[in-house]
Structures are given as C-alpha cells and as structure tokens.
Protein backbone atom coordinates (compact mmCIF):
# COMPACT_ATOMS: atom_id res chain seq x y z
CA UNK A 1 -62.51 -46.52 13.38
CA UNK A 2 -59.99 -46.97 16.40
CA UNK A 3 -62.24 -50.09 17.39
CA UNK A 4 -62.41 -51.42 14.32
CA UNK A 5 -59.01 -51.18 13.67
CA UNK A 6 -58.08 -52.55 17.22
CA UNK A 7 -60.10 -55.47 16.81
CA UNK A 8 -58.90 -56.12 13.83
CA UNK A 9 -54.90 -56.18 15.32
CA UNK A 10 -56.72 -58.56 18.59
CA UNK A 11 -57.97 -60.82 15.78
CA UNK A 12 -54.82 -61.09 13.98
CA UNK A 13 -51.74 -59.94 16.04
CA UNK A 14 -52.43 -59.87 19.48
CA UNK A 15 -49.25 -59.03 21.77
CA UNK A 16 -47.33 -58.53 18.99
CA UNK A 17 -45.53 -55.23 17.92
CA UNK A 18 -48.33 -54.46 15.01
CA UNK A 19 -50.62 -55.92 12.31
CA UNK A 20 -50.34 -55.55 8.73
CA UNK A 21 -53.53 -55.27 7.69
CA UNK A 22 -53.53 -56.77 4.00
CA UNK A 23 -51.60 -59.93 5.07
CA UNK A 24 -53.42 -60.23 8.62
CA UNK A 25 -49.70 -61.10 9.91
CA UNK A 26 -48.11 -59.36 12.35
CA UNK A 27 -45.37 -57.14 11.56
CA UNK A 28 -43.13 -54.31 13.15
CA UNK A 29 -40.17 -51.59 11.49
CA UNK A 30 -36.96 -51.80 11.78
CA UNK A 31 -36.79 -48.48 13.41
CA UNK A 32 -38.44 -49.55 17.09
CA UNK A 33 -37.59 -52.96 16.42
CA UNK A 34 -40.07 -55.94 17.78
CA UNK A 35 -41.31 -54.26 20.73
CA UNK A 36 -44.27 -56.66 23.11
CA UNK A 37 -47.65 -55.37 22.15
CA UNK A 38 -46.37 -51.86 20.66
CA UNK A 39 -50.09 -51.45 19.37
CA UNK A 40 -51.18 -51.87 22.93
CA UNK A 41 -48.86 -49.90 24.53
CA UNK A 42 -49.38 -46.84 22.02
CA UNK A 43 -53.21 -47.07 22.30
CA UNK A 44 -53.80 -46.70 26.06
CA UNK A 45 -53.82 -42.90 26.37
CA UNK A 46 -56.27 -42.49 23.41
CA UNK A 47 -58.33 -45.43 24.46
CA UNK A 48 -58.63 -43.72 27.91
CA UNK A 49 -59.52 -40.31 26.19
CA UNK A 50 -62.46 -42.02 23.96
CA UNK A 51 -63.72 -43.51 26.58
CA UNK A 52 -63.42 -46.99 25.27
CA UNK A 53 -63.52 -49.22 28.24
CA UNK A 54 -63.50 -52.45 26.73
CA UNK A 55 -60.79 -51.90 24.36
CA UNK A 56 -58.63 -50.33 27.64
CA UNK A 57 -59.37 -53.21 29.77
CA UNK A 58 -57.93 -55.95 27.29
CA UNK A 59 -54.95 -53.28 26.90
CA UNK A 60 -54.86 -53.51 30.88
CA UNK A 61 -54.58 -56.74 31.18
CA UNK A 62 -51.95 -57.77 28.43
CA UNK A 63 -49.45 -55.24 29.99
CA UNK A 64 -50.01 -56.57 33.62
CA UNK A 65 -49.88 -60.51 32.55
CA UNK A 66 -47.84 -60.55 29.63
CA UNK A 67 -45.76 -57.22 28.94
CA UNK A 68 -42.08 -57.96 29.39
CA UNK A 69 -38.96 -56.98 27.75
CA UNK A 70 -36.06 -59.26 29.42
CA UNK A 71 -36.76 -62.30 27.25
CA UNK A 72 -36.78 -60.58 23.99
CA UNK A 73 -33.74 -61.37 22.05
CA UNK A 74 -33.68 -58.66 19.30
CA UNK A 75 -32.21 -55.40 18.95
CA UNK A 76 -34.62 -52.73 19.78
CA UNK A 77 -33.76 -48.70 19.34
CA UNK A 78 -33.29 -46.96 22.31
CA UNK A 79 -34.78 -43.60 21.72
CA UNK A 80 -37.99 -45.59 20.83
CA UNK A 81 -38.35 -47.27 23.87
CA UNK A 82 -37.95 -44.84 26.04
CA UNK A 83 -39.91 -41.86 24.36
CA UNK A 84 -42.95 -44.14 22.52
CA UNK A 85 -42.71 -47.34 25.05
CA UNK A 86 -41.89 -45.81 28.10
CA UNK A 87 -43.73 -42.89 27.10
CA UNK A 88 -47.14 -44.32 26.14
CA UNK A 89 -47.11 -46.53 29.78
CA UNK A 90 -46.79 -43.29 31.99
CA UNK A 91 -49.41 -40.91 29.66
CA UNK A 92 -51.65 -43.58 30.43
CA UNK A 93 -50.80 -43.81 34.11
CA UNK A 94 -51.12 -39.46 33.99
CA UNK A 95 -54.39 -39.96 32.96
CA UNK A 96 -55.95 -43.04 34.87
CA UNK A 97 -53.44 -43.48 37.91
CA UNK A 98 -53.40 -46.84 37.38
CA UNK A 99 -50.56 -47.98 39.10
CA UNK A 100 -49.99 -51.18 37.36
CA UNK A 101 -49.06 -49.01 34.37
CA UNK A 102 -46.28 -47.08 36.34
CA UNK A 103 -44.88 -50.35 37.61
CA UNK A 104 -44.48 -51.28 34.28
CA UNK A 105 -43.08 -48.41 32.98
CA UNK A 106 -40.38 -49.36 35.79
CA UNK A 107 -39.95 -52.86 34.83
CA UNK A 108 -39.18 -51.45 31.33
CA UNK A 109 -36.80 -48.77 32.21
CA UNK A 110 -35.12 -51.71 34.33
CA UNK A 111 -34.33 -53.73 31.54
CA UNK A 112 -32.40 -51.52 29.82
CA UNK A 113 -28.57 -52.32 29.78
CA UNK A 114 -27.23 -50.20 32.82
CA UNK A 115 -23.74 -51.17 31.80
CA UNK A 116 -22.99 -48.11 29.96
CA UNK A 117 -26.64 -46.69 28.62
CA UNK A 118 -26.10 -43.89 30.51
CA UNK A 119 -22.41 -43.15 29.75
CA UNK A 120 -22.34 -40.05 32.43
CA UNK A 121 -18.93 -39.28 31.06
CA UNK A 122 -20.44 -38.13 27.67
CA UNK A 123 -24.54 -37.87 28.21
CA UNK A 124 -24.73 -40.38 25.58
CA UNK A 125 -26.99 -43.52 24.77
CA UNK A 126 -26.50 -46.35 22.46
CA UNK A 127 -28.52 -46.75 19.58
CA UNK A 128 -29.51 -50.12 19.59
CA UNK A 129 -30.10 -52.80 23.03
CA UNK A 130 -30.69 -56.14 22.91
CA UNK A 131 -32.69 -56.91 26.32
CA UNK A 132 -31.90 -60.48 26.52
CA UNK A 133 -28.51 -60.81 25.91
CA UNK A 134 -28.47 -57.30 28.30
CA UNK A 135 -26.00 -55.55 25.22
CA UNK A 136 -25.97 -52.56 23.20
CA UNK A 137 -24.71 -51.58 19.74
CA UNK A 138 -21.25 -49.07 20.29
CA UNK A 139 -21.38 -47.67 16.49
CA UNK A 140 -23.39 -44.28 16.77
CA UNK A 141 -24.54 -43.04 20.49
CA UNK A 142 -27.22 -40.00 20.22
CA UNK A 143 -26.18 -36.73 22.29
CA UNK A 144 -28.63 -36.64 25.21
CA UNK A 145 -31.62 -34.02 25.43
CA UNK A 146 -33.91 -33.19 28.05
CA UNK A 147 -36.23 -36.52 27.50
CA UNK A 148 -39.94 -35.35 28.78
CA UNK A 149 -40.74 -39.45 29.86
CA UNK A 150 -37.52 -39.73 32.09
CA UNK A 151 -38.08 -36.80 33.93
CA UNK A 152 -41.62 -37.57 34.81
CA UNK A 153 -40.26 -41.19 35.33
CA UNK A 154 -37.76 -38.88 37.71
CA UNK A 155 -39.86 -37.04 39.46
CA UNK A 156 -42.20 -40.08 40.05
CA UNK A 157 -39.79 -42.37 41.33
CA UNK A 158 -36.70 -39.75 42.07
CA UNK A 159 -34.08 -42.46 40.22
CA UNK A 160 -31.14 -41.00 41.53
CA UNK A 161 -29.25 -42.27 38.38
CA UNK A 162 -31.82 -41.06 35.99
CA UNK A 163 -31.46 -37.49 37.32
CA UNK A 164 -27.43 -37.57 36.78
CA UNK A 165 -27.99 -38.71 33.68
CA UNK A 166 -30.69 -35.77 32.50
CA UNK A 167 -27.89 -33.10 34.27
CA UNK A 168 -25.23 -34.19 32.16
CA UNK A 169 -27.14 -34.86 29.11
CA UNK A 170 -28.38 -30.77 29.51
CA UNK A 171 -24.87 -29.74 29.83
CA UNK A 172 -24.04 -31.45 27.13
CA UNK A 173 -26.58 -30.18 25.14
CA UNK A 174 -25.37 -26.85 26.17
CA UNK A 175 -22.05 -27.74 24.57
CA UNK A 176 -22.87 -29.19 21.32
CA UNK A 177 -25.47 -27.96 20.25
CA UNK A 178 -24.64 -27.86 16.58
CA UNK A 179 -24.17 -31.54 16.10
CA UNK A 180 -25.97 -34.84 16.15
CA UNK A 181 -23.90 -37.78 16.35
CA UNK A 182 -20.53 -39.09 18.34
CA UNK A 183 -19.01 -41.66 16.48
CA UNK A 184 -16.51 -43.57 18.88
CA UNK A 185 -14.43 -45.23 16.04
CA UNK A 186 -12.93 -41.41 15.21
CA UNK A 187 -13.65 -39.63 18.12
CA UNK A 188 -15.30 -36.57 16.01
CA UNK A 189 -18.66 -35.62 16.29
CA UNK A 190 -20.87 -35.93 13.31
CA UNK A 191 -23.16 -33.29 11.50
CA UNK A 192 -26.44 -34.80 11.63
CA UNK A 193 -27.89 -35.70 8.42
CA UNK A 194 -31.73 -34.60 9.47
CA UNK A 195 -30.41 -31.60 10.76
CA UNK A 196 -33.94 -30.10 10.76
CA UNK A 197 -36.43 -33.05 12.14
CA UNK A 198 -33.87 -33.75 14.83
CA UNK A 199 -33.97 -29.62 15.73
CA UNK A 200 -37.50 -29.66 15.46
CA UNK A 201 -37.56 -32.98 18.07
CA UNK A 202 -34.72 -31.45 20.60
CA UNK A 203 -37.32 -28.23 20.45
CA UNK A 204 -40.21 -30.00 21.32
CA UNK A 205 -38.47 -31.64 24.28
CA UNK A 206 -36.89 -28.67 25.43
CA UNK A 207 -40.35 -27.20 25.06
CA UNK A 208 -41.69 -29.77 27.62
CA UNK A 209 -39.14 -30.44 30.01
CA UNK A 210 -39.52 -26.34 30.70
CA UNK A 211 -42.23 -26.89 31.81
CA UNK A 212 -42.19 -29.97 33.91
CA UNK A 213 -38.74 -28.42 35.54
CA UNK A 214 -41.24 -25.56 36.89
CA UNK A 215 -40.47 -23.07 34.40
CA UNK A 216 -36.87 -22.55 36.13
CA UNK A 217 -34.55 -23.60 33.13
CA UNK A 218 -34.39 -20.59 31.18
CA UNK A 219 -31.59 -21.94 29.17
C-alpha cells in the first residue's frame, strides 16, 4: 500500500507538498502551508523502516537536488516546519546516517527568519514565515516548549542560538503553564482554545526531551 500510494503521488505530484488522489492534482492544507515535497520528506523514516530501497532512493535524491525553502514565497506555519519538516529530515538521518539528510535539515532551519523567530525576550515564535520575502506574521506567537527536533538539531550541531532559545522557552514554560497564546496587540495572554490537544502535545514533548536531556530535567 505505501508503494502504491507513493507511486501514485511520483506519477501525479512529484516535489510537491501532496497529491489528491481523486483529482490526480497536487494539493497541500492550509495548516503546513505549501511545503517542497512534504510527501517526501514525511516518508523517509518509514521508507527506511520497510525496507523500500527504491522508493528511499528517489526520496534521496529529490531532497539533495531539489529540496529548498528560500525561494518559496508563501506563508508556511512554523510549528510545522520545524516538528514534521525538520523533524522527518533528522529521523531519517537517526536511522540511516546519511549525512545529506542532516545538511538539509540545516539548510532548512537556516531559512527561517532569524530576525525575531526566536524572540529570547519572551521564548516565543511566530506563527506564520514567509521564506522568501524572509518575514513572519506578528498576530499570535506560540509559548515555546521543549521541541524534541531542535534539541537533537542542538546536540548535533551545538547551535549556540538554538540552545538559548530551548532555555528560555523551558523557563517560560515553567511560568505559564496555564495558557496558550500571547497576543501582542493587548499584551494578555490567551486561554488556549484546544486546551487539551495542545496539553496532550506539550506532554509528549516534555516526555521526549527528558529523555534526550539525559534524564536530568526533573521539572
């Protein structure tokens, strides 16, 4: 079934975000936004894991040749990229230690707006970047959690401003832990309106990040 289906989205949609199968167009949510090959990039780690060498080497060479984010002129969620995008890249560069992968989990990190993604003052991100125009939305930033894909990313590459940002995004957490949401317009923070997925995803991270911090974090 996963060959099927992938042939299926290299028949119809290859490189882009995803296929729809009825229409044989491709197609992506407004929730990631059009990320480059998004089928691709999510596959890797299971193609790896069933063994399917042909479908991993046509992944493997799309994201070396062709996977880039600079030139795309959309706006693309920032959680998204950097837990599913990001994420996806360096599970399949855990598993294979293909270094091409890691270098492009780099390049992606890298073209996220610098220019005040990682507001240290708060241990907020934006919502929403737009790579090419190198902006960000400045409605609704997300408190910071312990994000399991930038502290591998950390550890791999010791970012020194990825690790600030993880330490103040933890003491922040530490601080409001009762709310979702900063809205810059009022200055309040705002209850979140999933209270109980979001919970359930900060868990799951905390979860994680315990245990790639060595088990030392017992807050």
């Amino acid at each position: 079934m996963t060959a099927s289906a992938f042939a299926h989205y290299r028949k119809y949609a290859w490189g882009k975000p995803a296929l729809a199968p009825l229409s044989r167009k491709s197609t992506h949510t407004n929730m990631t936004g059009p990320l480059p090959g998004q089928t691709i990039v999510y596959a890797m780690s299971t193609f790896w894991v069933m063994d399917l060498k042909e479908e991993w080497a046509a992944g493997r060479e799309w994201i070396a040749n062709h996977l880039r984010l600079d030139d795309v002129n959309a706006q693309l969620d920032v959680h998204y990229t950097i837990s599913f995008y990001i994420g996806s890249l360096l599970s399949a560069y855990a598993l294979s230690g293909d270094q091409v992968l890691l270098i492009k989990a780099i390049e992606v990190f890298n073209a996220l707006p610098k220019n005040g993604l990682f507001d240290l003052g708060s241990g907020l991100t934006p919502q929403k970047f737009n790579p090419k125009t190198n902006t960000y939305e400045h409605t609704a930033n997300y408190i910071s959690f312990q994000v399991p894909e930038l502290i591998y990313l950390f550890n791999l590459t010791r970012n020194q401003e990825i690790g600030d940002w993880l330490a103040k995004g933890r003491a922040e957490l530490r601080k409001r832990s009762g709310v979702h949401t900063f809205e810059k317009k009022t200055g309040f923070w705002e209850p979140a309106k999933y209270a109980w997925r979001e919970i359930s995803g900060h868990f799951d991270d905390m979860l994680s990040s315990y245990n790639q911090l060595g088990q030392w974090d017992t807050e």
